[in-house]
C-alpha atoms as a PDB file:
ATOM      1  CA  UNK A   1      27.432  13.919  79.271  1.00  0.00           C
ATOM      2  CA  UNK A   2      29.322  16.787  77.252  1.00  0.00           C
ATOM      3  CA  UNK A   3      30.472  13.550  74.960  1.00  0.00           C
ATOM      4  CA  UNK A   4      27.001  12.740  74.456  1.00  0.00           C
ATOM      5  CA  UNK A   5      26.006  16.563  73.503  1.00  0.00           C
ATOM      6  CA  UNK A   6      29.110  16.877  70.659  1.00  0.00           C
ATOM      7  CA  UNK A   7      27.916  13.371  69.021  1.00  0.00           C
ATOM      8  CA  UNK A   8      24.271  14.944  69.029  1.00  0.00           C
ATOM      9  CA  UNK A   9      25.558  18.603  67.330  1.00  0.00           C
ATOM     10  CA  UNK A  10      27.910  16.625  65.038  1.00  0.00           C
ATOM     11  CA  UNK A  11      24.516  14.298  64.113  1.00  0.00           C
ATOM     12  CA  UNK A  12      22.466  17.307  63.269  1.00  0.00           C
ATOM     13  CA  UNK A  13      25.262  18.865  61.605  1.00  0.00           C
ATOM     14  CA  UNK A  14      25.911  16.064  59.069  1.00  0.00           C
ATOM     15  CA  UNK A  15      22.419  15.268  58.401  1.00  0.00           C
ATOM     16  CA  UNK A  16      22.036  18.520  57.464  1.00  0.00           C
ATOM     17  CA  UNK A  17      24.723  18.827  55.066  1.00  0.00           C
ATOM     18  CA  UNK A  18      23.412  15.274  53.848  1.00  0.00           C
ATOM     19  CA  UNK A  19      19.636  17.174  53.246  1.00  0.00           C
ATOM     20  CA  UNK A  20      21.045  19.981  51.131  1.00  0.00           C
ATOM     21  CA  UNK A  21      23.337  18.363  49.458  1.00  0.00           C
ATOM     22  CA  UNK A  22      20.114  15.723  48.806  1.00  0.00           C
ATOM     23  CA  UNK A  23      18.094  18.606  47.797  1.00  0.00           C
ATOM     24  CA  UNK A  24      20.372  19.870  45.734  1.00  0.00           C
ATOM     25  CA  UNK A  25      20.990  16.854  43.480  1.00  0.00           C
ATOM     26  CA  UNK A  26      17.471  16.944  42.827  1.00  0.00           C
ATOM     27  CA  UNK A  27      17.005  20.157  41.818  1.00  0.00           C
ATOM     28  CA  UNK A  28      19.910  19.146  39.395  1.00  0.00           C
ATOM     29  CA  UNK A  29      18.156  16.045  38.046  1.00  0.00           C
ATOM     30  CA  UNK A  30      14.274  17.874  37.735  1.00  0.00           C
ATOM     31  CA  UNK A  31      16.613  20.712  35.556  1.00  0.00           C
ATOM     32  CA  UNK A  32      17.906  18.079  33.170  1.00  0.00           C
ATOM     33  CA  UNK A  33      14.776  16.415  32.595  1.00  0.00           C
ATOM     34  CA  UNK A  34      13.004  19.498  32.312  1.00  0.00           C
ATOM     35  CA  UNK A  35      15.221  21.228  29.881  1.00  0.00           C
ATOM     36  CA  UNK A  36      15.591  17.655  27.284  1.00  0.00           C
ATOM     37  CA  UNK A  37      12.967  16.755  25.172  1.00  0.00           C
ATOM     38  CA  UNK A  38      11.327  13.907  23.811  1.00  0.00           C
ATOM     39  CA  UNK A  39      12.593  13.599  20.492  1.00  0.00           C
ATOM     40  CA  UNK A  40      11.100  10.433  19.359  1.00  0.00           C
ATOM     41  CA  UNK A  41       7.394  11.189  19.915  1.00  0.00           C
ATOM     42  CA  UNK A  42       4.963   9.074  18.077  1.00  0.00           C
ATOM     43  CA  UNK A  43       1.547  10.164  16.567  1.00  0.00           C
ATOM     44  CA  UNK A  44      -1.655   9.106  15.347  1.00  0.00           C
ATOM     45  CA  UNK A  45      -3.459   8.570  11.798  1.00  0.00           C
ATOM     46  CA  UNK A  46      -6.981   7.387  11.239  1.00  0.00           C
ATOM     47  CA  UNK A  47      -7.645   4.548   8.008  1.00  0.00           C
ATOM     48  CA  UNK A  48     -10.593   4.007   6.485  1.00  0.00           C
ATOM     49  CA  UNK A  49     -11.517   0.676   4.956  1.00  0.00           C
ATOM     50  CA  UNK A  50     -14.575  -0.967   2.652  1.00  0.00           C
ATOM     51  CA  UNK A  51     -13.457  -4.547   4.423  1.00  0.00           C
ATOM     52  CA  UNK A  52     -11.391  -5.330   7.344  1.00  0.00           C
ATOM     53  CA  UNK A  53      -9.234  -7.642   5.235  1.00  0.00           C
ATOM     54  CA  UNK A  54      -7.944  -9.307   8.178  1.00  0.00           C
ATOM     55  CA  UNK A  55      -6.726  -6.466   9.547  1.00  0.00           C
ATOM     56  CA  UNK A  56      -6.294  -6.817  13.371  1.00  0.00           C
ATOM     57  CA  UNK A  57      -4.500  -4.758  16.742  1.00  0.00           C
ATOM     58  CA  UNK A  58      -0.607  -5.358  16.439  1.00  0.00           C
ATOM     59  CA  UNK A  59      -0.577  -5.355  12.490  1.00  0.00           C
ATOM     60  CA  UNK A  60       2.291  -3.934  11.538  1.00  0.00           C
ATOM     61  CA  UNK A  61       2.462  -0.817   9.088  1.00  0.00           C
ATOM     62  CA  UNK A  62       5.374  -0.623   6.593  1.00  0.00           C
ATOM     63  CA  UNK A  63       6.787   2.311   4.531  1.00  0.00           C
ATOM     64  CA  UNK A  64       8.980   1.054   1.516  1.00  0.00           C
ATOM     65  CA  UNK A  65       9.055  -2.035   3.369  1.00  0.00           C
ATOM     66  CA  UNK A  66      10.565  -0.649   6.842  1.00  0.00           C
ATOM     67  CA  UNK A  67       8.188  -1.250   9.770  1.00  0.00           C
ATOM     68  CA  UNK A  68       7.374   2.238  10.598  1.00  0.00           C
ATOM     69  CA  UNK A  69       3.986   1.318  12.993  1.00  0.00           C
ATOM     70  CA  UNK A  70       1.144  -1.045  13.829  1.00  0.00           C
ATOM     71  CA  UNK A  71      -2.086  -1.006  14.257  1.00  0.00           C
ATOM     72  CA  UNK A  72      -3.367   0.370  17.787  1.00  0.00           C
ATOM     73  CA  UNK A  73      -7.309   0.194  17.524  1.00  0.00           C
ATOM     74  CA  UNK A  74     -10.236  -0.839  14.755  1.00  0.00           C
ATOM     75  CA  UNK A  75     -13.747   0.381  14.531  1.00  0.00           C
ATOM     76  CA  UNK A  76     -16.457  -0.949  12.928  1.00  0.00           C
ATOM     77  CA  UNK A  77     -19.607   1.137  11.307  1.00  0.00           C
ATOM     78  CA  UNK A  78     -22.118   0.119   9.536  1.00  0.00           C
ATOM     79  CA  UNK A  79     -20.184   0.684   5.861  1.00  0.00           C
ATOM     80  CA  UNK A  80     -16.474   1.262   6.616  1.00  0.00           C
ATOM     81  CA  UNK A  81     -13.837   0.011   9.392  1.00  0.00           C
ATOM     82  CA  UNK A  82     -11.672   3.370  10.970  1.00  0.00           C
ATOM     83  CA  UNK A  83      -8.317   1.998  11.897  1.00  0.00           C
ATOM     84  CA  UNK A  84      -5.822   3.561  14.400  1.00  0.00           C
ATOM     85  CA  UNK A  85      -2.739   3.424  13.394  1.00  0.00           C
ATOM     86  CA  UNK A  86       0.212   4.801  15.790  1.00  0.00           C
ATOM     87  CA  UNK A  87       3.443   5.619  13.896  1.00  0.00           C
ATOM     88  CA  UNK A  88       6.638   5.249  16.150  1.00  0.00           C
ATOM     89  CA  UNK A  89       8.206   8.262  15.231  1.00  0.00           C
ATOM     90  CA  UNK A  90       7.534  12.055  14.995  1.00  0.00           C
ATOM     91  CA  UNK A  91      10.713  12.132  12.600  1.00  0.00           C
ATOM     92  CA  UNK A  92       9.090   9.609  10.208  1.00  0.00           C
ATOM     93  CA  UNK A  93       7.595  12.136   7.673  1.00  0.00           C
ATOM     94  CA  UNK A  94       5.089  10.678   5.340  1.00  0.00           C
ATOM     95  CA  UNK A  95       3.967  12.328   1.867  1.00  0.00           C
ATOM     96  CA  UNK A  96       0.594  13.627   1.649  1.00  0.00           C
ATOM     97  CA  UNK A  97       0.100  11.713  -1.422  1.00  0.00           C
ATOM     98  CA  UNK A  98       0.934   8.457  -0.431  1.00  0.00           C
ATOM     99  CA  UNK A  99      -1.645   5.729  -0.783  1.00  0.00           C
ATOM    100  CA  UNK A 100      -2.299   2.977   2.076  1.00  0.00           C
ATOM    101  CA  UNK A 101      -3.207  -0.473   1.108  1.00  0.00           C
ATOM    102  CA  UNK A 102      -3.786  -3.855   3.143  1.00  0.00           C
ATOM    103  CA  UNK A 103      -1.557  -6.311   1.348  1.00  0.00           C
ATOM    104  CA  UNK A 104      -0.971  -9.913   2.030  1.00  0.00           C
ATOM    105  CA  UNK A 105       2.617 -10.781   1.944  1.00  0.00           C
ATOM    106  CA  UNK A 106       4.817 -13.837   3.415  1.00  0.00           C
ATOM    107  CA  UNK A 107       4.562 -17.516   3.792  1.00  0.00           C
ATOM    108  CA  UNK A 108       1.216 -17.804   5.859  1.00  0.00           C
ATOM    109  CA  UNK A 109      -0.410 -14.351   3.937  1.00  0.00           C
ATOM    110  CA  UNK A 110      -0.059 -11.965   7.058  1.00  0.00           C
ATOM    111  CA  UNK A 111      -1.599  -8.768   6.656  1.00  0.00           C
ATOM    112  CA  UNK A 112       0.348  -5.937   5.971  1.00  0.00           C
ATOM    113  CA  UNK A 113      -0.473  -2.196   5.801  1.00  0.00           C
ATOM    114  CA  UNK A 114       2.080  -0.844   3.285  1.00  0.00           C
ATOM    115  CA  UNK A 115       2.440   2.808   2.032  1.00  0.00           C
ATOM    116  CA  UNK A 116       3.601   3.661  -1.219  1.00  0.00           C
ATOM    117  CA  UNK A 117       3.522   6.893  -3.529  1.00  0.00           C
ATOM    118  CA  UNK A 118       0.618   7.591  -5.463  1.00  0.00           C
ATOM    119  CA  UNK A 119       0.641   6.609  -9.051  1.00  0.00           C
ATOM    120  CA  UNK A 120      -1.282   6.920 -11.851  1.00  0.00           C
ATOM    121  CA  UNK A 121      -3.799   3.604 -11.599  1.00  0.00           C
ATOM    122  CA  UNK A 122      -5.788   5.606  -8.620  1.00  0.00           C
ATOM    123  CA  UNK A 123      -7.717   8.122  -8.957  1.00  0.00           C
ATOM    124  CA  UNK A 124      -6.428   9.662  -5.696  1.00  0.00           C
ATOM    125  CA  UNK A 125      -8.803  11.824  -3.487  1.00  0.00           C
ATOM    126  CA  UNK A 126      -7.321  10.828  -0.839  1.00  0.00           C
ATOM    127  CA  UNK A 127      -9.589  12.487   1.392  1.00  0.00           C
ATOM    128  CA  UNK A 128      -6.995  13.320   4.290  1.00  0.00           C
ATOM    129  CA  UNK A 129      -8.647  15.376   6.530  1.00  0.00           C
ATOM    130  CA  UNK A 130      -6.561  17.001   9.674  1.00  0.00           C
ATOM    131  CA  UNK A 131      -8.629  17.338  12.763  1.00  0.00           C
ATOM    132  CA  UNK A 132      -5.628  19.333  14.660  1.00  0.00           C
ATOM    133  CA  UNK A 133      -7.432  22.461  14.198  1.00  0.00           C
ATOM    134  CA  UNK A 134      -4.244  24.339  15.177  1.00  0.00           C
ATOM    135  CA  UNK A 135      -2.846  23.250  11.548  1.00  0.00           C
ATOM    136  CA  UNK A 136      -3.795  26.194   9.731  1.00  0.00           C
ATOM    137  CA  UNK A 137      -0.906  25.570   6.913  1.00  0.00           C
ATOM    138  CA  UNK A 138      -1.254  23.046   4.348  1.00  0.00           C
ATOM    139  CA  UNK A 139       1.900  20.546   4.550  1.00  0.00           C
ATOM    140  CA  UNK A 140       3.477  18.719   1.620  1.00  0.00           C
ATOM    141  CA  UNK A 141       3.159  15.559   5.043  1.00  0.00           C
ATOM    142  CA  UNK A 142       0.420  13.816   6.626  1.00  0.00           C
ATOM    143  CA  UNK A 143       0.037  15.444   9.569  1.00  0.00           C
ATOM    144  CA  UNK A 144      -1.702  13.953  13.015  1.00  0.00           C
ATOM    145  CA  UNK A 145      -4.653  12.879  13.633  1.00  0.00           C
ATOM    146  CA  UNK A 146      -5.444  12.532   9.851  1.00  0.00           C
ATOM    147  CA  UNK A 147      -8.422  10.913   8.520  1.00  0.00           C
ATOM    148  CA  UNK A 148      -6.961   8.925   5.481  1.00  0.00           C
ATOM    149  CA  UNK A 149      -9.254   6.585   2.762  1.00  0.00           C
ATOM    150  CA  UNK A 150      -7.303   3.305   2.487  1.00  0.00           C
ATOM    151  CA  UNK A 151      -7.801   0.640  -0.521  1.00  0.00           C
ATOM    152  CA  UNK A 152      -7.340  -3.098  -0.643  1.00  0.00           C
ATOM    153  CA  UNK A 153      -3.983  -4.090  -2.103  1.00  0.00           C
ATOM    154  CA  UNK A 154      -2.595  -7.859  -3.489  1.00  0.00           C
ATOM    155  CA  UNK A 155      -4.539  -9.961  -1.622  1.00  0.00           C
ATOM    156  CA  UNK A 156      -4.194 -13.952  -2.539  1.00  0.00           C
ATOM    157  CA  UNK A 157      -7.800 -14.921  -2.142  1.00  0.00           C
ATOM    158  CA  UNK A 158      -9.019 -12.922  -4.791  1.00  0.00           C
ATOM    159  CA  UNK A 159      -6.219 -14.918  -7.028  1.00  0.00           C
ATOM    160  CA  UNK A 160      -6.980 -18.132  -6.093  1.00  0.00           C
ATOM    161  CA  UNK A 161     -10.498 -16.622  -6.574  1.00  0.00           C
ATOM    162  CA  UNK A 162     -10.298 -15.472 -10.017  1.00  0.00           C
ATOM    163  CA  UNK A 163      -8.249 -18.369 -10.926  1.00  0.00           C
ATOM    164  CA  UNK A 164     -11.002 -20.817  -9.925  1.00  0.00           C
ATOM    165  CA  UNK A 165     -13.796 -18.823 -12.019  1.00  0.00           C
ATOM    166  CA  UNK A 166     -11.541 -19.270 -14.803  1.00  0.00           C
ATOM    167  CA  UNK A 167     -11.257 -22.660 -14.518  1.00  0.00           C
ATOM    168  CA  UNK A 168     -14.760 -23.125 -14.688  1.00  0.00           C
ATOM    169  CA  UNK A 169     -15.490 -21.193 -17.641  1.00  0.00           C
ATOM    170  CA  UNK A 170     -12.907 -23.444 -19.000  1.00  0.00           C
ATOM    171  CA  UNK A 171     -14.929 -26.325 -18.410  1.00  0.00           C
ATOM    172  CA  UNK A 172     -18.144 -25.309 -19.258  1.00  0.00           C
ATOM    173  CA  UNK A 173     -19.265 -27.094 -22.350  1.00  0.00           C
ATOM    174  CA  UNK A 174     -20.844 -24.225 -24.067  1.00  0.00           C
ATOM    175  CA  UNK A 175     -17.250 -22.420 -24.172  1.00  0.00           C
ATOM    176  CA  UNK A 176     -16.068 -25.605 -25.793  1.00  0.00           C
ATOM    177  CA  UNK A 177     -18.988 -25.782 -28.240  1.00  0.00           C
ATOM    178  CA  UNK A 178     -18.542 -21.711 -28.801  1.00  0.00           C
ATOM    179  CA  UNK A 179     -14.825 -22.618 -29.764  1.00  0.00           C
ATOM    180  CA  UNK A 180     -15.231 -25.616 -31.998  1.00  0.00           C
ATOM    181  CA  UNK A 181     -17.450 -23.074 -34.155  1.00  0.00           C
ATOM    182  CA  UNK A 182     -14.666 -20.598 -33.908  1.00  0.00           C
ATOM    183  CA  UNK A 183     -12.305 -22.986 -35.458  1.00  0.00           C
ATOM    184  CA  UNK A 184     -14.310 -24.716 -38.077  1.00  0.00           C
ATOM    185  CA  UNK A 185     -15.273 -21.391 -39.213  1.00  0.00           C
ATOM    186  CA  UNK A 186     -11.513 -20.564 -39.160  1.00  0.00           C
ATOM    187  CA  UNK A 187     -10.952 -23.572 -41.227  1.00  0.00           C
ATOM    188  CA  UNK A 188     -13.155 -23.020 -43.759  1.00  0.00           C
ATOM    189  CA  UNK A 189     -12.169 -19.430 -44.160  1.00  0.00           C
ATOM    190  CA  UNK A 190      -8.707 -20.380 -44.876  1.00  0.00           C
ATOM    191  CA  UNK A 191      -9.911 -22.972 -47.307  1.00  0.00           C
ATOM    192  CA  UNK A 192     -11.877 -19.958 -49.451  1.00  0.00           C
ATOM    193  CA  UNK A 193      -8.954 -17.986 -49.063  1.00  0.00           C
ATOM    194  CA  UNK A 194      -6.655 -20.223 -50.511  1.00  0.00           C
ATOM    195  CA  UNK A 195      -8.969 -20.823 -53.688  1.00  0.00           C
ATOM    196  CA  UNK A 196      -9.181 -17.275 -53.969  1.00  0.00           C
ATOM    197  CA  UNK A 197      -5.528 -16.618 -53.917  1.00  0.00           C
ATOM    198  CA  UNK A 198      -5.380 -19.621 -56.814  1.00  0.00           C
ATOM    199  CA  UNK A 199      -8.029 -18.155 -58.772  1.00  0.00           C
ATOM    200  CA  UNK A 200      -6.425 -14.842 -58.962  1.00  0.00           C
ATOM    201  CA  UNK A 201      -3.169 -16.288 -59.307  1.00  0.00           C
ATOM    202  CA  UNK A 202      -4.483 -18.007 -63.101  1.00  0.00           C
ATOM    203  CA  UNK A 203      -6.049 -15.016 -63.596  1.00  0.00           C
ATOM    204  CA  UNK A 204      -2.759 -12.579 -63.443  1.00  0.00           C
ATOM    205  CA  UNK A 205      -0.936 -15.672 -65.425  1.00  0.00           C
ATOM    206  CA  UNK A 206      -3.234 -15.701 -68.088  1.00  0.00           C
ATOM    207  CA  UNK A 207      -3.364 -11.648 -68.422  1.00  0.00           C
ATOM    208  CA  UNK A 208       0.518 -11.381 -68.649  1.00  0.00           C
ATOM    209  CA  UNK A 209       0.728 -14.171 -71.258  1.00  0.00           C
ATOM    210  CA  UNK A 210      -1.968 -12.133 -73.101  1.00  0.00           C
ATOM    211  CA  UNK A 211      -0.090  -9.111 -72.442  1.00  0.00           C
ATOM    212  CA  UNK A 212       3.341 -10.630 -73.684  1.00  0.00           C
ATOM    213  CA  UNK A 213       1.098 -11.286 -76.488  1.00  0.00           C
ATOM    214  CA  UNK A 214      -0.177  -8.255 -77.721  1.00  0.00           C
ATOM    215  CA  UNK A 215       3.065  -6.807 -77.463  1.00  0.00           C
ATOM    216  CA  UNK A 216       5.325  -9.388 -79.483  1.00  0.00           C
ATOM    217  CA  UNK A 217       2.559  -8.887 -82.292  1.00  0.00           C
ATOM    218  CA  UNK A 218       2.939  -5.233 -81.958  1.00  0.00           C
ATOM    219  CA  UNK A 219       7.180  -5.523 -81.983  1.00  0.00           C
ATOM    220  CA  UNK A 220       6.849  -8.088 -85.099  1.00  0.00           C
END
């Protein structure tokens, strides 16, 4: 019996040195997590588009051609798509005047979304809008939750496109007709040109043997 009572107090006893010391490395843990930081949060821009362009959830956004994003959500209006575009990193800083364009690039023409610097061939107003009303400072970055106007980049359909329109101007009889006149015209302009540069070629001949002349009379 008393061998039954010390097990039981030597029981109670170690489970309770097991609790605190349980509770303890807990408190430890939720004090670590608590006091680090996320470091590597993502955020949010908003794209606006004329055409979808193929665009689609999972494209993948580029910055001087590192993968920086992809697409998270598109919306469709009745005369623009809004794209959500999630950026991986909080650290990634972007230039407010950077331009966004849907390009086709690769092998099978996958969309990309690729951001480059503004330069002089738009006529950037960019129309970045920052609906974190607790930005009260104007930032040299995009900021989140900006409202950005993206443009159609190089896109291979409109070459093959505009390739195939010139083509068939090409064959179109009335360009051919157009530029047989063109160079029968030509033709016969050169011809009158070249009997006008003979004709004034006589001409100076015969004024400096007149002129040669007058002035061996004049000498003799």
């Amino acid at each position: 019996m008393l061998n039954f009572l010390n097990l039981h107090i030597y029981q109670n006893k170690y489970s309770k040195i097991f609790f605190s010391l349980f509770i303890f490395i807990v408190f430890i843990i939720l004090s670590f997590t608590s006091l680090i930081k996320p470091t590597n949060k993502s955020y949010s821009l908003f794209l606006e588009f004329d055409h979808a362009y193929g665009l689609k959830k999972g494209t993948p956004v580029t910055y001087k051609g590192v993968n920086i994003g992809v697409v998270n959500r598109i919306g469709l209006s009745m005369n623009k798509i809004v794209v959500l575009v999630n950026i991986k990193s909080s650290n990634i800083l972007i230039p407010s005047n950077s331009v966004f364009e849907a390009n086709q690039s690769g092998l099978f023409n996958d969309i990309v979304i690729s951001i480059n610097l503004c330069n002089k061939s738009y006529d950037l107003q960019s129309e970045i809008t920052n609906l974190a009303q607790s930005c009260n400072k104007c930032s040299s970055f995009i900021q989140h939750n900006s409202y950005i106007k993206g443009y159609k980049g190089l896109s291979y359909d409109d070459l093959i496109r505009s390739t195939t329109r010139i083509s068939q101007r090409f064959d179109d009889p009335r360009f051919f007709s157009l530029f047989y006149l063109l160079l029968k015209n030509g033709l016969y302009l050169s011809d009158e040109l070249l009997v006008l540069t003979y004709n004034f070629s006589s001409i100076y001949q015969v004024f400096a043997k007149q002129l040669l002349f007058s002035l061996s009379k004049q000498i003799l």
